[in-house]
Protein backbone atom coordinates (compact mmCIF):
# COMPACT_ATOMS: atom_id res chain seq x y z
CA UNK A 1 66.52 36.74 -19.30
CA UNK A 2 65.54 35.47 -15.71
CA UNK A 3 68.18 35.80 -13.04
CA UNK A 4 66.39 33.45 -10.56
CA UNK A 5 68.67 33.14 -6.80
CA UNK A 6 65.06 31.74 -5.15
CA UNK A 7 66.62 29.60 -2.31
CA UNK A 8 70.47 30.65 -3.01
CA UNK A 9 71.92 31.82 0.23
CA UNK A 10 74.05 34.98 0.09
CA UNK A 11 76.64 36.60 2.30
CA UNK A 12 77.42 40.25 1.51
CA UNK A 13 80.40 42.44 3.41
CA UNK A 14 80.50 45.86 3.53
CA UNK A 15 76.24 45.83 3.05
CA UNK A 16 75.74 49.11 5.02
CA UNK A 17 75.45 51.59 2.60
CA UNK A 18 76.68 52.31 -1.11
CA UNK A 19 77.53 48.80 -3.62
CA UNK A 20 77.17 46.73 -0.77
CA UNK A 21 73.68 47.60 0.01
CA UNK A 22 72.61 47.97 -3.82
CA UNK A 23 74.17 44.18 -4.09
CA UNK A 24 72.22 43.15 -1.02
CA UNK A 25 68.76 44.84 -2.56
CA UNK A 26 69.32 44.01 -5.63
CA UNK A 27 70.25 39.49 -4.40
CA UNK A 28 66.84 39.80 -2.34
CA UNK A 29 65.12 41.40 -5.66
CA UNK A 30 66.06 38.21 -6.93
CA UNK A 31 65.02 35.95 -4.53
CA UNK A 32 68.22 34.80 -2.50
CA UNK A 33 68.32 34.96 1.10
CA UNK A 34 70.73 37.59 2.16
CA UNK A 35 72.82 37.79 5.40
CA UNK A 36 75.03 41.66 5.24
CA UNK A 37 77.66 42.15 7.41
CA UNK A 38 78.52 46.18 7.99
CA UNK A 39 80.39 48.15 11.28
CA UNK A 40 76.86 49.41 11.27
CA UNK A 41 73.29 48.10 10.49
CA UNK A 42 70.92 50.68 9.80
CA UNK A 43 67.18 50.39 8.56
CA UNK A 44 68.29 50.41 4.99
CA UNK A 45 70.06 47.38 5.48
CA UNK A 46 67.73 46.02 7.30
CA UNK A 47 64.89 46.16 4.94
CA UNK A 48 67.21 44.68 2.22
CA UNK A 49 68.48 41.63 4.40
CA UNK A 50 67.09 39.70 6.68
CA UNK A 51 69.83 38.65 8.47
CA UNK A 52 72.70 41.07 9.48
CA UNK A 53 75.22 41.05 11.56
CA UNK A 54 77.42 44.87 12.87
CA UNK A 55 80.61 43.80 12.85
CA UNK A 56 84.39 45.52 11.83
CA UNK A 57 85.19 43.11 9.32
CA UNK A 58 88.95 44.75 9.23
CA UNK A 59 89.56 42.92 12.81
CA UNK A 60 91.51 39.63 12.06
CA UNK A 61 88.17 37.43 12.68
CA UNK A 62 85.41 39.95 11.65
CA UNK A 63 85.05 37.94 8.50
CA UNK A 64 85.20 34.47 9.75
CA UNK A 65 82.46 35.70 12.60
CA UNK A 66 80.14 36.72 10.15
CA UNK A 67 80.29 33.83 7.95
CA UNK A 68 80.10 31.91 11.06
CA UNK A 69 76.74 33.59 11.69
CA UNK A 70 75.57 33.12 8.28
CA UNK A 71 76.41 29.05 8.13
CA UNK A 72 74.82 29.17 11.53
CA UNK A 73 71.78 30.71 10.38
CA UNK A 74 71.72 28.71 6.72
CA UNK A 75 73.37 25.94 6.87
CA UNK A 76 75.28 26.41 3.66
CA UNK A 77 76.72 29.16 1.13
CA UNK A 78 76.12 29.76 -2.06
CA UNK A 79 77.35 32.93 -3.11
CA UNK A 80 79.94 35.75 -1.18
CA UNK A 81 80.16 39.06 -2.47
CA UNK A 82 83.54 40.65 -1.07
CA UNK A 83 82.36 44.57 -1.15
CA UNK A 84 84.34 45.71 2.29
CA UNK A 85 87.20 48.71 1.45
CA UNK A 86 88.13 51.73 1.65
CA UNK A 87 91.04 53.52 2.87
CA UNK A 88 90.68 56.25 -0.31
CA UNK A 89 92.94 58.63 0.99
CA UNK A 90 94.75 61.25 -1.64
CA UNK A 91 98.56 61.89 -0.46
CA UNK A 92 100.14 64.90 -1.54
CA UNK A 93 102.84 62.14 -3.32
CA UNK A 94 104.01 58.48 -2.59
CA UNK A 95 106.48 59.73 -0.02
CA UNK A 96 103.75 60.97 2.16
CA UNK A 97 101.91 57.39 2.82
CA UNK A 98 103.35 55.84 5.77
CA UNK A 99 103.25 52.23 7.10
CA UNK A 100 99.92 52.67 8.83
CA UNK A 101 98.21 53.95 5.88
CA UNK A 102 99.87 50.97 3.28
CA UNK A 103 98.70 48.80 6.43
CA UNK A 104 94.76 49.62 6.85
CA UNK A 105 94.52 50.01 2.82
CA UNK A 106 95.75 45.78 2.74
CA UNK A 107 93.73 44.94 5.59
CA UNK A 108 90.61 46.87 4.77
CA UNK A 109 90.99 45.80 0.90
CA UNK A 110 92.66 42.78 0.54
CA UNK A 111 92.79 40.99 3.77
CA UNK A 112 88.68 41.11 4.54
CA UNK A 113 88.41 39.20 1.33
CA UNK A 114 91.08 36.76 2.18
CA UNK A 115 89.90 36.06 5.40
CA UNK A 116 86.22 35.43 4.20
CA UNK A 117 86.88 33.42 1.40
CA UNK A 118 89.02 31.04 3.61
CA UNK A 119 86.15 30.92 5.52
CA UNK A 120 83.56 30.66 3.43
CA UNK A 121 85.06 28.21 0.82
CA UNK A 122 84.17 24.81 2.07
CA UNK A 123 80.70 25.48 1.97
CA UNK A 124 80.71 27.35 -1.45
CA UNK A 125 82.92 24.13 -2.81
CA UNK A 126 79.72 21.57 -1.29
CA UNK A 127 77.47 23.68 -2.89
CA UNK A 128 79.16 24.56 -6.14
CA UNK A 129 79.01 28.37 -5.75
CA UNK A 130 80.32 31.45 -6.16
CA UNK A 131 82.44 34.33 -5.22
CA UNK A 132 82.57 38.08 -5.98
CA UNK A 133 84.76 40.53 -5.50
CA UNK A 134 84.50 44.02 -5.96
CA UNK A 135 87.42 45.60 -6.65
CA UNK A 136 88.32 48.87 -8.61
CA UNK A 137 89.45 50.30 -11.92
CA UNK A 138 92.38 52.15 -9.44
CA UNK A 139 94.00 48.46 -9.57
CA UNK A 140 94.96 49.13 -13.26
CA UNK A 141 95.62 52.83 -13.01
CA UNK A 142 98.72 54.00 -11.86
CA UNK A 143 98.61 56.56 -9.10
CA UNK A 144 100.93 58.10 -6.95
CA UNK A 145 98.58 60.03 -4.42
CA UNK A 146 96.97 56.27 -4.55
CA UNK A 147 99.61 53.80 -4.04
CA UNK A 148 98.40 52.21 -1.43
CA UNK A 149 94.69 52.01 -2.47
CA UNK A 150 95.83 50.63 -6.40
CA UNK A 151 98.18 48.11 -5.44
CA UNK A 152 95.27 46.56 -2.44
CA UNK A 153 93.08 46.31 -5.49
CA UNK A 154 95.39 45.25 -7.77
CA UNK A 155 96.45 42.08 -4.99
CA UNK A 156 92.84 41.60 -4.58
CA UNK A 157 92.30 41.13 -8.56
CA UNK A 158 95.35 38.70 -8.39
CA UNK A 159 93.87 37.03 -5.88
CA UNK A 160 90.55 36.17 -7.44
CA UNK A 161 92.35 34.92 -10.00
CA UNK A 162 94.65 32.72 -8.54
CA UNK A 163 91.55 31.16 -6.27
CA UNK A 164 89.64 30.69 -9.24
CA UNK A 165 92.35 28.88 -10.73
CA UNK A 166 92.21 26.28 -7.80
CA UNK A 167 88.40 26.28 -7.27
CA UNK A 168 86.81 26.59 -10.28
CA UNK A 169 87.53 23.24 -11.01
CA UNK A 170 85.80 22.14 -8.05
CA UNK A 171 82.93 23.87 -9.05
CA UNK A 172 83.17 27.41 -7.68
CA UNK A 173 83.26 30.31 -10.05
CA UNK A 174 85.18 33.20 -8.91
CA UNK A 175 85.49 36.78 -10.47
CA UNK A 176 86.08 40.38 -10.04
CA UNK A 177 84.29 43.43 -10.81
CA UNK A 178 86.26 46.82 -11.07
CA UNK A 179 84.38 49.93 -11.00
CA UNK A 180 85.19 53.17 -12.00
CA UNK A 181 84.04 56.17 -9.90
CA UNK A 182 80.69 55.17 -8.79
CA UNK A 183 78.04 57.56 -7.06
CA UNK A 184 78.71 57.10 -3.24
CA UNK A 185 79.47 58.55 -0.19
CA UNK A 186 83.49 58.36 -1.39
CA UNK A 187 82.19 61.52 -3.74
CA UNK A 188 78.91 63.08 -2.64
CA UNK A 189 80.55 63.97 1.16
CA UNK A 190 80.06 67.45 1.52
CA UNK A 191 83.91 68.02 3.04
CA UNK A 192 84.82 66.83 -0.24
CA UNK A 193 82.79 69.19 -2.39
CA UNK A 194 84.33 72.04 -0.14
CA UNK A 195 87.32 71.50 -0.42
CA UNK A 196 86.82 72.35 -3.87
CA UNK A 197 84.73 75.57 -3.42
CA UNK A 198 81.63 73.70 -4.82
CA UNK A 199 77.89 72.63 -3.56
CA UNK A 200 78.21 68.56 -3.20
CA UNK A 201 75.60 68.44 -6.55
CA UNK A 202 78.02 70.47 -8.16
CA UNK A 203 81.28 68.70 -7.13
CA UNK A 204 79.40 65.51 -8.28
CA UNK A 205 78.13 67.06 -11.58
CA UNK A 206 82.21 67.94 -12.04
CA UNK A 207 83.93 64.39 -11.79
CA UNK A 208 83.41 62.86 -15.04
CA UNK A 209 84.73 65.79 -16.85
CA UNK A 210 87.11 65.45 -14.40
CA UNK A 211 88.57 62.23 -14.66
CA UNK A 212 87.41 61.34 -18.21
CA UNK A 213 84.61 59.32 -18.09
CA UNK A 214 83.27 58.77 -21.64
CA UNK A 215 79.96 58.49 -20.43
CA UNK A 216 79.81 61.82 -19.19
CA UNK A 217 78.19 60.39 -15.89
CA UNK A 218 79.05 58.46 -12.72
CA UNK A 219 78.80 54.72 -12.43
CA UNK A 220 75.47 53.74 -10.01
CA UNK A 221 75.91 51.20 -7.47
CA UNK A 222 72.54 49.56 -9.09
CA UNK A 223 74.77 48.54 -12.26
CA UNK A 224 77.18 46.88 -9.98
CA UNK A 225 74.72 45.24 -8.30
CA UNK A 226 73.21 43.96 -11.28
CA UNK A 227 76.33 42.63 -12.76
CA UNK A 228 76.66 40.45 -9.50
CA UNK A 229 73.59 38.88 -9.43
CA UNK A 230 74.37 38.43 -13.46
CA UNK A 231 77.23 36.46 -12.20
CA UNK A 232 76.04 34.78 -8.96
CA UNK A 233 72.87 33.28 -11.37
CA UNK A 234 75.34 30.72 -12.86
CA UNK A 235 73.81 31.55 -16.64
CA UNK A 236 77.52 32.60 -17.63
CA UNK A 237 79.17 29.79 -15.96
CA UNK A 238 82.36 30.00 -17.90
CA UNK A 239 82.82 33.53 -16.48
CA UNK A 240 85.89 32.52 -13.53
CA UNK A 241 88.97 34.30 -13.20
CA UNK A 242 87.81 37.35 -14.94
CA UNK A 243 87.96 40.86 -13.99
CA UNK A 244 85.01 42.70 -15.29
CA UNK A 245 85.38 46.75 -16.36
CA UNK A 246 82.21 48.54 -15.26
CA UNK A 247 84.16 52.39 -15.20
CA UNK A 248 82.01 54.31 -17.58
CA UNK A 249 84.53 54.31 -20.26
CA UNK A 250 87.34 55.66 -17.52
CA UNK A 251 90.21 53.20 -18.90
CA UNK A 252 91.36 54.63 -22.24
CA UNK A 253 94.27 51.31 -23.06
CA UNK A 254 93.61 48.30 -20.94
């Protein structure tokens, strides 16, 4: 099946490293002109995209800058992958998470993708495209030591589909994907594996046992990436509104 984005024009967030640069790799593969947004742009990104722009896309216009830059640089929008988050921060229990902490998780995970849809959306509604969100399989798992993180992905979830519910008759199709633990910086960080007496290979060799993944192995940011382009190539087009499991068999009852 040919997944052909020649002369689509993408706009990727959080395109430094990890997802976001396997979805900006992976959109260029395929022929679409990419623009990545990241607090920094190094060569990796660079080979991937042609146009970047190092911005903090958690600052209350980072997002509307950068799609600024892109419109300014294409004209028009076809396709926005919402990849910025973080804020993965285990608490010893939901009493230790304080304000600041509930605060950067919303802003870093559901607030960068409100902010650049708004932005973004009257050029994807001209051109009938479409939106992507990453979000996580945390936003159906109930955590304590994760509150903050699992409701932001939850909202964001929500969120995608309550816009697709309002755009997708206009012509813009707009869905979620929701990892599970994916290979990244999040797990391979050697502070991490230390913490828990182990080599980083080792520590990384441990989490699906760990957290039950039937698979037996890590999701790779390459599968993500190909499920966007999958859904930015329009050959599902009654795919809106969903929010797509990609967690190596992590949820058990859904």
């Amino acid at each position: 099946m040919e997944l052909e984005l020649s002369g689509k024009k993408a706009v990727v967030t959080g395109a430094g490293a990890g997802i976001g640069l396997a979805v900006a790799e992976a959109l260029t593969a395929a022929g679409a002109q990419v623009f990545g947004g990241a607090r920094t742009v190094g060569p990796e990104l660079r080979a991937a995209a042609k146009h970047t722009l190092e911005i903090d896309l958690a600052t209350p216009d980072g997002p509307a800058r950068l799609v600024a830059a892109a419109l300014a640089e294409f004209g028009e929008i076809d396709l926005l992958v919402n990849n910025v988050g973080g804020g993965v921060s285990w608490a010893a229990s939901f009493l230790d998470i304080d304000d600041d902490v509930w605060r950067r998780s919303f802003e870093l995970n559901l607030f960068t993708t409100v902010r650049a849809c708004r932005a973004a959306l009257p050029s994807l509604v001209a051109r009938r495209g479409a939106i992507v969100n990453i979000g996580s399989a945390n936003g159906r798992l109930a955590d304590p030591q994760l509150a903050h993180y699992s409701a932001a992905k939850a909202a964001l979830t929500n969120l995608g589909k309550a816009l697709s519910a309002e755009f997708a008759p206009k012509g813009v199709r707009i869905n979620t994907i929701s990892p599970g633990p994916v290979r990244t910086r999040i797990w391979t960080r050697p502070a991490l594996a230390k913490q828990a007496g182990m080599t980083p290979e080792e520590f990384v060799d441990s989490v699906p046992a760990k957290v039950g993944l039937a698979t037996g192995a890590m999701v790779e940011p390459t599968e993500i990436a190909a499920l966007v382009v999958l859904l930015a190539s329009g050959r599902i087009p009654s795919v809106t509104g969903a929010d797509l499991s990609i967690d190596a068999g992590l949820l058990k009852v859904v």
